[in-house]
Structures are given as structure tokens and as C-alpha cells.
C-alpha atoms as a PDB file:
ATOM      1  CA  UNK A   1      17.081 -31.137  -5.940  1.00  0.00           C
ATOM      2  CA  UNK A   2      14.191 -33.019  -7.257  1.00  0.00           C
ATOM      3  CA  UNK A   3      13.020 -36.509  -8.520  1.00  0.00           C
ATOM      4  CA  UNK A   4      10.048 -37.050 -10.645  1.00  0.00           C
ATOM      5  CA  UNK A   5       8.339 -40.665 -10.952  1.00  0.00           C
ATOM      6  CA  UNK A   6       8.283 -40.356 -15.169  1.00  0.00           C
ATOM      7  CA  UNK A   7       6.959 -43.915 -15.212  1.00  0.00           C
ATOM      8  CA  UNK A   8       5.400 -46.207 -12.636  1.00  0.00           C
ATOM      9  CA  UNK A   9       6.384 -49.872 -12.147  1.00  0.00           C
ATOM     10  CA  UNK A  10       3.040 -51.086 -13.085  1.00  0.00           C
ATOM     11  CA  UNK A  11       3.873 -50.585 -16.755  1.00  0.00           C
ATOM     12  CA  UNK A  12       4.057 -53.651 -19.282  1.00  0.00           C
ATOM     13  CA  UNK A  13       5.182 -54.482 -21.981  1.00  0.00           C
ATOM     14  CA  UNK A  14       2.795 -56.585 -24.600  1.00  0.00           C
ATOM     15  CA  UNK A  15       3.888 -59.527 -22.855  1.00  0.00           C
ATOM     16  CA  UNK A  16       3.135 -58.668 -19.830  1.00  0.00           C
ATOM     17  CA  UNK A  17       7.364 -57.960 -18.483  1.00  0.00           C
ATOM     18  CA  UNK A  18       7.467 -55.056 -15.504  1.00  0.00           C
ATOM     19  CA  UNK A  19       9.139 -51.840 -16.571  1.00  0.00           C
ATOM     20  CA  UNK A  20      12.928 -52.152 -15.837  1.00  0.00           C
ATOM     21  CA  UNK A  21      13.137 -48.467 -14.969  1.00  0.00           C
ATOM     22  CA  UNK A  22      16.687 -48.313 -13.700  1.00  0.00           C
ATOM     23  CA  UNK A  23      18.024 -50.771 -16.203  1.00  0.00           C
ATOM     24  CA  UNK A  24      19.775 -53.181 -14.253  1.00  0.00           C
ATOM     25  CA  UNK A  25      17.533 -56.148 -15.770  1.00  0.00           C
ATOM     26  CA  UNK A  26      15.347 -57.284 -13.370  1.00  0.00           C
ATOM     27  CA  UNK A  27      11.674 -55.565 -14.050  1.00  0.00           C
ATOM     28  CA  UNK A  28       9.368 -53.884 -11.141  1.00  0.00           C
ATOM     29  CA  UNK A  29      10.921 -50.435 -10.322  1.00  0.00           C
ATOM     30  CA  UNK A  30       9.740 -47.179 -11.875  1.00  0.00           C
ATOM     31  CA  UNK A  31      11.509 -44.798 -14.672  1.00  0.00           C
ATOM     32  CA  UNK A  32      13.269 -41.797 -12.177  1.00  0.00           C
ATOM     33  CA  UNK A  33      14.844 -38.725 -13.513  1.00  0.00           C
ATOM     34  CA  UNK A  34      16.075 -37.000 -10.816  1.00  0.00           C
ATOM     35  CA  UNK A  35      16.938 -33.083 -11.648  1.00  0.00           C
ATOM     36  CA  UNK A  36      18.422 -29.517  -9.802  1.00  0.00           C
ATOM     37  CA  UNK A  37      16.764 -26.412 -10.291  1.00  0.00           C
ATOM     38  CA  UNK A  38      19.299 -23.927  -9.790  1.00  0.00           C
ATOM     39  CA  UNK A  39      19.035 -20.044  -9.484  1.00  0.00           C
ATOM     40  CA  UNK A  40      21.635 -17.506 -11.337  1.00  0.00           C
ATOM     41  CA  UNK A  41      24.680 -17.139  -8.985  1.00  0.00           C
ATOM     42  CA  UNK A  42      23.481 -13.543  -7.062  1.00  0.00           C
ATOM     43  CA  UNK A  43      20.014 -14.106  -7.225  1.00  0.00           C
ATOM     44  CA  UNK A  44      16.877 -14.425  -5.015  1.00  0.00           C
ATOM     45  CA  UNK A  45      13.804 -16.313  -6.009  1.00  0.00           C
ATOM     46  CA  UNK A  46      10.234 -14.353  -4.692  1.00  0.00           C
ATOM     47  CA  UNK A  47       9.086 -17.627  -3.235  1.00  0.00           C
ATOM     48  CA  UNK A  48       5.412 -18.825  -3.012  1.00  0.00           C
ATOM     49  CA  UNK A  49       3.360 -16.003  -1.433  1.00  0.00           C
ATOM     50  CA  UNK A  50       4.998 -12.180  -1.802  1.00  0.00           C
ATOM     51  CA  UNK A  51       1.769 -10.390  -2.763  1.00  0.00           C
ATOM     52  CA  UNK A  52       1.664  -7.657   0.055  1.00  0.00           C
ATOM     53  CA  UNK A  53       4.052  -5.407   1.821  1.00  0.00           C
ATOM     54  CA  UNK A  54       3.828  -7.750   4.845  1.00  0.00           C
ATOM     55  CA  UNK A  55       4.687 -10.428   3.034  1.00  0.00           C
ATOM     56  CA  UNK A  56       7.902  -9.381   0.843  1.00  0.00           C
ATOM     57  CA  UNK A  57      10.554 -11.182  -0.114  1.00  0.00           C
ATOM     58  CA  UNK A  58      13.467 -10.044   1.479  1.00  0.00           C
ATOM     59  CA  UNK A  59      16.213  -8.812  -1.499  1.00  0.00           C
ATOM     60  CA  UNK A  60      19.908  -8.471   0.295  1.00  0.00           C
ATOM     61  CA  UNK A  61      22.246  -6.214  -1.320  1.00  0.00           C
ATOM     62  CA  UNK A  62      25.923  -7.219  -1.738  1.00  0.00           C
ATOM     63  CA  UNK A  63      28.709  -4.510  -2.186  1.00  0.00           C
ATOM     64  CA  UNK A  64      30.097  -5.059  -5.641  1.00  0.00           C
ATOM     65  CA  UNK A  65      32.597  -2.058  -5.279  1.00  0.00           C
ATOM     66  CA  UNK A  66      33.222   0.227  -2.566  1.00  0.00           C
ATOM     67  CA  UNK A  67      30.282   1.981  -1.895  1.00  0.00           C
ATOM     68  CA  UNK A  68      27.787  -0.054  -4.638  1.00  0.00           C
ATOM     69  CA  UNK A  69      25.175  -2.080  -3.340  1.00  0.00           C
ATOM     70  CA  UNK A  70      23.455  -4.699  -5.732  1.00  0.00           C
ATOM     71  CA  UNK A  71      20.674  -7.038  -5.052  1.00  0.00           C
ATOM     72  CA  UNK A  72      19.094  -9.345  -7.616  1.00  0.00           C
ATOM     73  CA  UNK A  73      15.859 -11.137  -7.756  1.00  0.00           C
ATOM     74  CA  UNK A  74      14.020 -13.140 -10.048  1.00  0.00           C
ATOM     75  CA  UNK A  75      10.035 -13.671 -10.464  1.00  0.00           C
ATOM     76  CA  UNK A  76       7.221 -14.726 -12.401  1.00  0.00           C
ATOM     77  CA  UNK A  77       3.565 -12.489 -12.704  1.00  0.00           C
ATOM     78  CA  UNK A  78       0.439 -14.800 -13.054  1.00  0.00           C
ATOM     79  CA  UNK A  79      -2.677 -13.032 -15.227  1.00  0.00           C
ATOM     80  CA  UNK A  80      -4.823 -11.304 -13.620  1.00  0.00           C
ATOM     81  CA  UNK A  81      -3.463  -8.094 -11.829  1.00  0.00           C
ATOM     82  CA  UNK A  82      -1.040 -10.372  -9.821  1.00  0.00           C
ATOM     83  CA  UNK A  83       1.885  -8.411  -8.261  1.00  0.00           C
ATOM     84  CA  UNK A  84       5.484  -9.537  -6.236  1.00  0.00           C
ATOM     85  CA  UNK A  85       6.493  -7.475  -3.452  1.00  0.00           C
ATOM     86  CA  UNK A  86      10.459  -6.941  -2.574  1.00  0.00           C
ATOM     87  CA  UNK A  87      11.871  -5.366   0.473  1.00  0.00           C
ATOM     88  CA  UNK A  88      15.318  -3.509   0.719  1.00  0.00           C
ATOM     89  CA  UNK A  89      17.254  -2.198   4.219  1.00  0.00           C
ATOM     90  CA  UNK A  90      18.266   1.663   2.835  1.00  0.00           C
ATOM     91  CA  UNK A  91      20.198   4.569   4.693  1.00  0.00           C
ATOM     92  CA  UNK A  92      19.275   7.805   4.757  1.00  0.00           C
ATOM     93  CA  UNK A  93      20.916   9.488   1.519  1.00  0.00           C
ATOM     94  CA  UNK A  94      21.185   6.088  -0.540  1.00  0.00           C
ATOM     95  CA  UNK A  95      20.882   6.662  -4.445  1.00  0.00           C
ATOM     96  CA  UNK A  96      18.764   4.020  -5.661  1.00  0.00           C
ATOM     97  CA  UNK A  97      18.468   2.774  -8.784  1.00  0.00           C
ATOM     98  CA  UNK A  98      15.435  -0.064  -9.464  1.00  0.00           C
ATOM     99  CA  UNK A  99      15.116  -1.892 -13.250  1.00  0.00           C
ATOM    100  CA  UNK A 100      13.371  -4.838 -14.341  1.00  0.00           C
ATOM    101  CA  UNK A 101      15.748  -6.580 -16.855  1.00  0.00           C
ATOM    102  CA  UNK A 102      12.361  -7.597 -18.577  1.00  0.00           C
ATOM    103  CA  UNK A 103       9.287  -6.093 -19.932  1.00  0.00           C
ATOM    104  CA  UNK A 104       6.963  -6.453 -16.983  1.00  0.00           C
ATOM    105  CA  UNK A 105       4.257  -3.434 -16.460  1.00  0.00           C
ATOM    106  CA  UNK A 106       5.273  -1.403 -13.460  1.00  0.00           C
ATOM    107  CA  UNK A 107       7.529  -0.791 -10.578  1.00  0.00           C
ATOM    108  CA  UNK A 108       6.992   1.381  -7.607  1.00  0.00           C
ATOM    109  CA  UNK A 109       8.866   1.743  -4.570  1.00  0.00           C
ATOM    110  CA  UNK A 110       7.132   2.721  -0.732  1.00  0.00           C
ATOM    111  CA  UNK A 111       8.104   3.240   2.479  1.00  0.00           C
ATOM    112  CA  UNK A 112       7.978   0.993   5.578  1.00  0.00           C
ATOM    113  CA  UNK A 113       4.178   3.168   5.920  1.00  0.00           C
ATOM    114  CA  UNK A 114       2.524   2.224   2.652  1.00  0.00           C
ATOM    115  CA  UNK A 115       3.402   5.510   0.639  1.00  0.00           C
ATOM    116  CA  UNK A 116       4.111   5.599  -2.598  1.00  0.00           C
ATOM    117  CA  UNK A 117       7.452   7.457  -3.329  1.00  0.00           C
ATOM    118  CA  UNK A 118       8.431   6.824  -6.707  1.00  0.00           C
ATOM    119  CA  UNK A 119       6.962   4.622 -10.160  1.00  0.00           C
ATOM    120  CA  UNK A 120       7.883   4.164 -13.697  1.00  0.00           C
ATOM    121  CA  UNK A 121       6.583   1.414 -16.046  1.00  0.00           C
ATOM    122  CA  UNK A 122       8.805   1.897 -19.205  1.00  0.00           C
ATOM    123  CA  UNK A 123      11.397   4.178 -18.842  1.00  0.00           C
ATOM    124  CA  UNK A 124      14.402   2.176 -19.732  1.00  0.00           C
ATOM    125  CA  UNK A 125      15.141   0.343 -22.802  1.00  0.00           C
ATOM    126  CA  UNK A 126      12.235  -1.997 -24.463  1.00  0.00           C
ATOM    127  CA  UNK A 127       9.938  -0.802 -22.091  1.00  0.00           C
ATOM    128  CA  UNK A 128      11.512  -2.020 -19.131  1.00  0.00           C
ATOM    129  CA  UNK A 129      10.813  -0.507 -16.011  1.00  0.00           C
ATOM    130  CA  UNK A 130      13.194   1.934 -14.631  1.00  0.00           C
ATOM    131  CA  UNK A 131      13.519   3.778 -11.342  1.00  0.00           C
ATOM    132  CA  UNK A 132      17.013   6.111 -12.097  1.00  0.00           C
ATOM    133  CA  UNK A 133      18.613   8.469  -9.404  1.00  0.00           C
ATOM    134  CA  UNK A 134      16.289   8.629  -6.215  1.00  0.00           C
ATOM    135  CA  UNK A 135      17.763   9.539  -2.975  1.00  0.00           C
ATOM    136  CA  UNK A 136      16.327   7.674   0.238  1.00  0.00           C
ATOM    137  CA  UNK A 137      14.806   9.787   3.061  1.00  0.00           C
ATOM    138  CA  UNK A 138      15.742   8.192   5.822  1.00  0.00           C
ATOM    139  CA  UNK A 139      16.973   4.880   6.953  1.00  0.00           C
ATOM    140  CA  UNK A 140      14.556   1.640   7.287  1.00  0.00           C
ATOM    141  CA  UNK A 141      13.151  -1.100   5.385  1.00  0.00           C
ATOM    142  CA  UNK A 142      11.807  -0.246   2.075  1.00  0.00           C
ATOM    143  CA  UNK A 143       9.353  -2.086  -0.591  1.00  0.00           C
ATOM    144  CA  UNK A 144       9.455  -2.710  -4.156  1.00  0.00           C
ATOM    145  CA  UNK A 145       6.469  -4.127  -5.828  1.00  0.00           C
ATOM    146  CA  UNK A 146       6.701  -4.947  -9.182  1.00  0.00           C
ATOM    147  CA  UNK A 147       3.334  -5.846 -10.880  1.00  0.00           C
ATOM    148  CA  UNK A 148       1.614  -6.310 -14.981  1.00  0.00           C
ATOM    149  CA  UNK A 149      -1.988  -6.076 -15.558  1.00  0.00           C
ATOM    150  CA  UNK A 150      -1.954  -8.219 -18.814  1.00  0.00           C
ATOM    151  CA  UNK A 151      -0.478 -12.190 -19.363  1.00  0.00           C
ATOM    152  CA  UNK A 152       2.551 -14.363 -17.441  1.00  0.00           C
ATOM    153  CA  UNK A 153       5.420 -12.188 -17.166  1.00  0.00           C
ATOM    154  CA  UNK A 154       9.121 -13.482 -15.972  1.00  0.00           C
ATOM    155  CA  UNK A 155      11.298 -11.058 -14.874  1.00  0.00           C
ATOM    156  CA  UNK A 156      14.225  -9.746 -13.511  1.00  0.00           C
ATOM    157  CA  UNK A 157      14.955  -7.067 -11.030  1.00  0.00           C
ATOM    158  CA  UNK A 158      17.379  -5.538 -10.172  1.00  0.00           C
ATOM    159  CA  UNK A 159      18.245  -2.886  -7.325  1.00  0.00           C
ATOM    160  CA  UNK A 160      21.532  -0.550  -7.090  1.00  0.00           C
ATOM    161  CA  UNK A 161      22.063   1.445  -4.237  1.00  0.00           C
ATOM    162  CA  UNK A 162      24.800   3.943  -4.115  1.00  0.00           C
ATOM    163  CA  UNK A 163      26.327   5.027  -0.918  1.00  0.00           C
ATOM    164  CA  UNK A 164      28.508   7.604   0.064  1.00  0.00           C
ATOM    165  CA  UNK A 165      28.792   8.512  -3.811  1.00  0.00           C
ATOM    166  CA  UNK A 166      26.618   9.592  -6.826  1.00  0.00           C
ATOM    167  CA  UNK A 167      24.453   7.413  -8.980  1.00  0.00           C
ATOM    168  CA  UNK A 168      23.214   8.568 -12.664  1.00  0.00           C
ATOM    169  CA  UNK A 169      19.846   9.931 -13.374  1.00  0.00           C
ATOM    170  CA  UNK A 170      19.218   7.838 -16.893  1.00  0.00           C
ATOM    171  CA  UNK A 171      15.397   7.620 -17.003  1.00  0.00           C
ATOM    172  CA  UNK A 172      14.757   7.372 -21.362  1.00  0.00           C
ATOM    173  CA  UNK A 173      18.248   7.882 -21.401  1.00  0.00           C
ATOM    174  CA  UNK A 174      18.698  11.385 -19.867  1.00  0.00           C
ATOM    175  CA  UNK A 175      22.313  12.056 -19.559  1.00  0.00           C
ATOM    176  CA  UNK A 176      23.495  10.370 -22.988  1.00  0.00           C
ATOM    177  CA  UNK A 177      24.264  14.959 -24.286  1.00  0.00           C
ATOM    178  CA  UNK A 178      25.868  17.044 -22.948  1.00  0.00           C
ATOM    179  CA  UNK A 179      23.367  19.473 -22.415  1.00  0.00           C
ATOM    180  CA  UNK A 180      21.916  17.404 -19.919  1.00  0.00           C
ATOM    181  CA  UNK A 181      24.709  16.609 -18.094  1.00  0.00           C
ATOM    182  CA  UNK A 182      24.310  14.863 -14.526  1.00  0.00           C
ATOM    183  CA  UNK A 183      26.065  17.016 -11.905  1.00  0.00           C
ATOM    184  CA  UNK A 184      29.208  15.792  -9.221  1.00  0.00           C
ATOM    185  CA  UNK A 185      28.925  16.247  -5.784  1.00  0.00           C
ATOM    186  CA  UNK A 186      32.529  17.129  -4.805  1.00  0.00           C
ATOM    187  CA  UNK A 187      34.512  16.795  -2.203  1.00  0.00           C
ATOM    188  CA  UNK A 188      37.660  19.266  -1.190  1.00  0.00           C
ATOM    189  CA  UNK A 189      40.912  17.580   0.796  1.00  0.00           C
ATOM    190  CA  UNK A 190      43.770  20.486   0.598  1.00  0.00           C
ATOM    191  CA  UNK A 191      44.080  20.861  -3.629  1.00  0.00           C
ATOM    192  CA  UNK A 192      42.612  17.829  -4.240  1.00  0.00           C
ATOM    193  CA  UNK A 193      39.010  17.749  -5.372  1.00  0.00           C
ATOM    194  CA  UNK A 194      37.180  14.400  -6.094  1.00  0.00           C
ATOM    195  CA  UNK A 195      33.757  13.076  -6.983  1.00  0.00           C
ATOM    196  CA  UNK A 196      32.826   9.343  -7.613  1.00  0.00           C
ATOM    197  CA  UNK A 197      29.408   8.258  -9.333  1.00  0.00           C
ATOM    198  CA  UNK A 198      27.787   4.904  -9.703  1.00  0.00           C
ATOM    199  CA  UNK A 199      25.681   4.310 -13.689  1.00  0.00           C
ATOM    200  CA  UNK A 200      24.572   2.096 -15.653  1.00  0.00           C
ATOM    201  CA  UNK A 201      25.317   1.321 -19.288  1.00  0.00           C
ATOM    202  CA  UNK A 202      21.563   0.030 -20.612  1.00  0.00           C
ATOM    203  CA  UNK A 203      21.102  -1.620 -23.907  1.00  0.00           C
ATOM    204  CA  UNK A 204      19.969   0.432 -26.784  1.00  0.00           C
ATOM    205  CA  UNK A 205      16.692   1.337 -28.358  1.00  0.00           C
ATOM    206  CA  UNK A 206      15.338   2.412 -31.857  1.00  0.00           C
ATOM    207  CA  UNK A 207      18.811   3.498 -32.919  1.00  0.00           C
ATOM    208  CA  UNK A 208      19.980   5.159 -29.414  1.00  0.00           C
ATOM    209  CA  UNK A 209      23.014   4.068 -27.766  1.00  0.00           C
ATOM    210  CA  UNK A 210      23.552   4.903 -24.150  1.00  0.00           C
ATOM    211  CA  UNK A 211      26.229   6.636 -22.744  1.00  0.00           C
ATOM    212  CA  UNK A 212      26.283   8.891 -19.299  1.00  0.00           C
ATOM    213  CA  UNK A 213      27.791  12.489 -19.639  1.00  0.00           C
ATOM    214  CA  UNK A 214      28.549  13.780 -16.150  1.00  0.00           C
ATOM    215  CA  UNK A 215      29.427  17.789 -15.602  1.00  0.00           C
ATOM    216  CA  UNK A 216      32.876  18.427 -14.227  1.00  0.00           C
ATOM    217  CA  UNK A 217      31.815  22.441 -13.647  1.00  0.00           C
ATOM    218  CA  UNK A 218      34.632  24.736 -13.680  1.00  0.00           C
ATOM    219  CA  UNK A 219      38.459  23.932 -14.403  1.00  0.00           C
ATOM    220  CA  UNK A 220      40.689  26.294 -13.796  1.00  0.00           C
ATOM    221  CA  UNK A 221      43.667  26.490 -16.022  1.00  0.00           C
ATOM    222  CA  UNK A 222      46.915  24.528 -15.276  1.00  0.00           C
ATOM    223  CA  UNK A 223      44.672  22.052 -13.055  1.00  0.00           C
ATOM    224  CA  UNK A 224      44.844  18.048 -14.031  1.00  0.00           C
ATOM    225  CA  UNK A 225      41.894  16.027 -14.209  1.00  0.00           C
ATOM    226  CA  UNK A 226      42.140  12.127 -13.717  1.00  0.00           C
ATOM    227  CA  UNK A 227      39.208  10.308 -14.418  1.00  0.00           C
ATOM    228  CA  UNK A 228      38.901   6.571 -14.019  1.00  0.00           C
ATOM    229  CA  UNK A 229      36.520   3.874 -14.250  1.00  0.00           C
ATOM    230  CA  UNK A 230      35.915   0.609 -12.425  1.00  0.00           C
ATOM    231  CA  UNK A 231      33.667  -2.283 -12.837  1.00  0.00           C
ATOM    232  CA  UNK A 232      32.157  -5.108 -10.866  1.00  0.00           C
ATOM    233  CA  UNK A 233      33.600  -8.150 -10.790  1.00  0.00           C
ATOM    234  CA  UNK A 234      31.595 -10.131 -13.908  1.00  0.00           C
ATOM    235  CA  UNK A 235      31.117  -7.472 -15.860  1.00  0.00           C
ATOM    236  CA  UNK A 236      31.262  -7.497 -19.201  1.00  0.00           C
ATOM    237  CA  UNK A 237      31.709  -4.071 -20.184  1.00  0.00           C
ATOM    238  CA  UNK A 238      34.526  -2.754 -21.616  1.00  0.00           C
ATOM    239  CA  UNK A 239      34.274   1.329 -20.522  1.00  0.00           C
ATOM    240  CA  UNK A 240      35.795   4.471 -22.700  1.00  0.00           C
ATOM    241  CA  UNK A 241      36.122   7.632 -21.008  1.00  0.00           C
END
């Protein structure tokens, strides 16, 4: 919460009365509007200084579904090559999924020793940045630094971490045929096979529409298939298998 002095006490009229800035008719006090400046529910503001590994914002991730990790974070690029850093607690075998929900410029992801292990700068729709499908070496503490080298950029990221399941590779929409399919990992429990997978639905672009086509390999005949879909709480979309 904060309260801003719009007017100081000081002020006259032509006639020389005291600004009444509260109203209650006796002049002398200053004009006050006080005001809240509220984040998104689920979101983490990159604070004043996150412009180095050492110094990134910490992004928590909160399971959405069993097994789906999401962490949100919202930021603002000054001209002039500025960049945010963001830094995300992974397990070994995580699929991770990064996207700025805005045009920015870039986003790359490194490990706890400064290496670069993945980037993209326009792979999902209107040019927004899109890490799809990368699976985490090894645990520990991760950074994601999302930077623009032209004008004031606000944006939006947003990190998905699948665990224990599949997650979509998507980058320029690359499972929306069937000829290229994203695969199931299965698992086997007597007769019963099952697979689970974690995707996003992105918005379209120049006259594509996204959907995810996933591979179920080999059926043999007289076996049932059951295929279901869930979504987070809040979500607004309305899935068709």
C-alpha cells in the first residue's frame, strides 16, 4: 500500500483560503490519495536488482496437478541491453517448459555453473519466447534470464516443470500433425499400460491453430484405450480429445 501527497497544504485559493484536502472544511491539510499495487494472484515480481545469476529472483513452483509444477513471474526490461535473471529448484529428469507470455527478445536457461543449456527468442506464438520439452540433468538450482536488446519491454514468464510424467515438445508448433507426433513413455502394471503428459494449448498465429498429437505406438486388437484430460484449477480451456 501506498499514499502519494497529490497536493501540498500550502496551496491557495485566489483569496488566499488553505487547501481543504480531506474535505472536512477546515483548510491546511494536503490532497492524499492513498492506493494498492497488487500483483496477479500466482505471481512473483523480479524486484529492484536481478541482473546477474547471483542476484536472481527466486521463482517457486506450485503443483497445479499431480506431478505439474508452475511458477509465474512478472518483469519489466529497461533499454539498453538490460536483462532479469530467475532461478528455479529442478530434479534430475524434470521436463521443463519456459515461455514469456509477451514479446520480449530472448530466454535462456543455465546451470548453477554459468553454462548455457538451452535458448530460444521466438519460437512460440507472436514471437514469444519459448523453451518446449527439455529434460533437467541433474538436481539443483537453475537460472532463467530473460533479456531484449531494443526498447521497455513488460513481460510475463512463465515456467512448467513436469515430474514423474511427459511434457510436449511444441517449439513453432511441432506436434500440431500427426506425422510429428510426440512419443509416451509408458509404464506396464500386469495388463494395464499407462502414460500421462503435461502441454500446453498456445494461442494461434498467421492462420495456425495449436493442437498436440501424441503417438500411442502399437494397439493390439481387442485392447481399450481410455484417454482423459485434466486441467488446472483456473483454466479456461475447454479440451477435446
Amino acid at each position: 500500500m501506498c499514499s502519494s501527497d497529490l497536493a501540498r497544504p500550502a496551496i491557495t485559493d485566489v483569496v488566499g483560503n488553505p487547501l481543504d484536502g480531506n474535505a472536512d472544511g477546515t483548510g491546511g491539510d494536503a490532497f492524499v490519495r492513498t492506493f494498492t499495487v497488487s500483483l496477479p494472484a500466482g505471481h512473483v515480481f523480479e524486484g529492484r536488482s536481478n541482473g546477474s545469476q547471483a542476484t536472481a529472483t527466486p521463482l517457486p513452483l506450485s503443483e497445479v496437478l499431480s506431478g505439474l509444477l508452475i511458477g509465474r513471474g512478472i518483469g519489466s526490461l529497461d533499454p539498453g541491453g538490460d536483462s532479469d535473471f530467475w532461478s528455479v529448484s529442478l530434479r534430475a529428469g524434470d521436463r521443463l517448459e519456459i515461455a514469456t507470455e509477451t514479446s520480449v527478445g530472448w530466454v535462456r536457461l543455465y546451470n548453477a555453473a554459468g553454462q548455457e543449456l538451452a535458448v530460444d527468442n521466438n519460437s512460440g506464438p507472436d514471437s514469444q519466447d519459448y523453451i518446449s520439452g527439455y529434460t533437467v540433468p541433474a538436481d539443483g538450482t537453475y537460472s532463467i534470464q530473460v533479456g531484449s536488446d531494443y526498447g521497455i519491454d513488460n513481460y510475463t514468464l512463465r515456467v512448467m516443470v513436469a515430474r514423474g510424467m511427459d511434457l510436449e515438445y511444441d517449439r513453432e508448433y511441432a506436434n500440431n500433425q500427426i506425422s510429428t507426433a510426440n512419443g509416451l513413455s509408458w509404464t506396464q502394471q500386469g495388463n494395464l499400460r499407462q502414460a500421462t503428459v503435461a502441454g500446453t494449448i498456445m494461442a494461434g498465429q498467421n492462420g495456425t491453430v495449436d493442437a498436440d498429437v501424441y503417438s500411442l505406438g502399437v494397439l493390439q486388437a481387442g485392447e481399450t484405450a481410455v484417454l482423459s484430460a485434466v486441467t488446472p484449477a483456473g483454466s479456461t480451456l475447454t479440451p477435446v480429445i
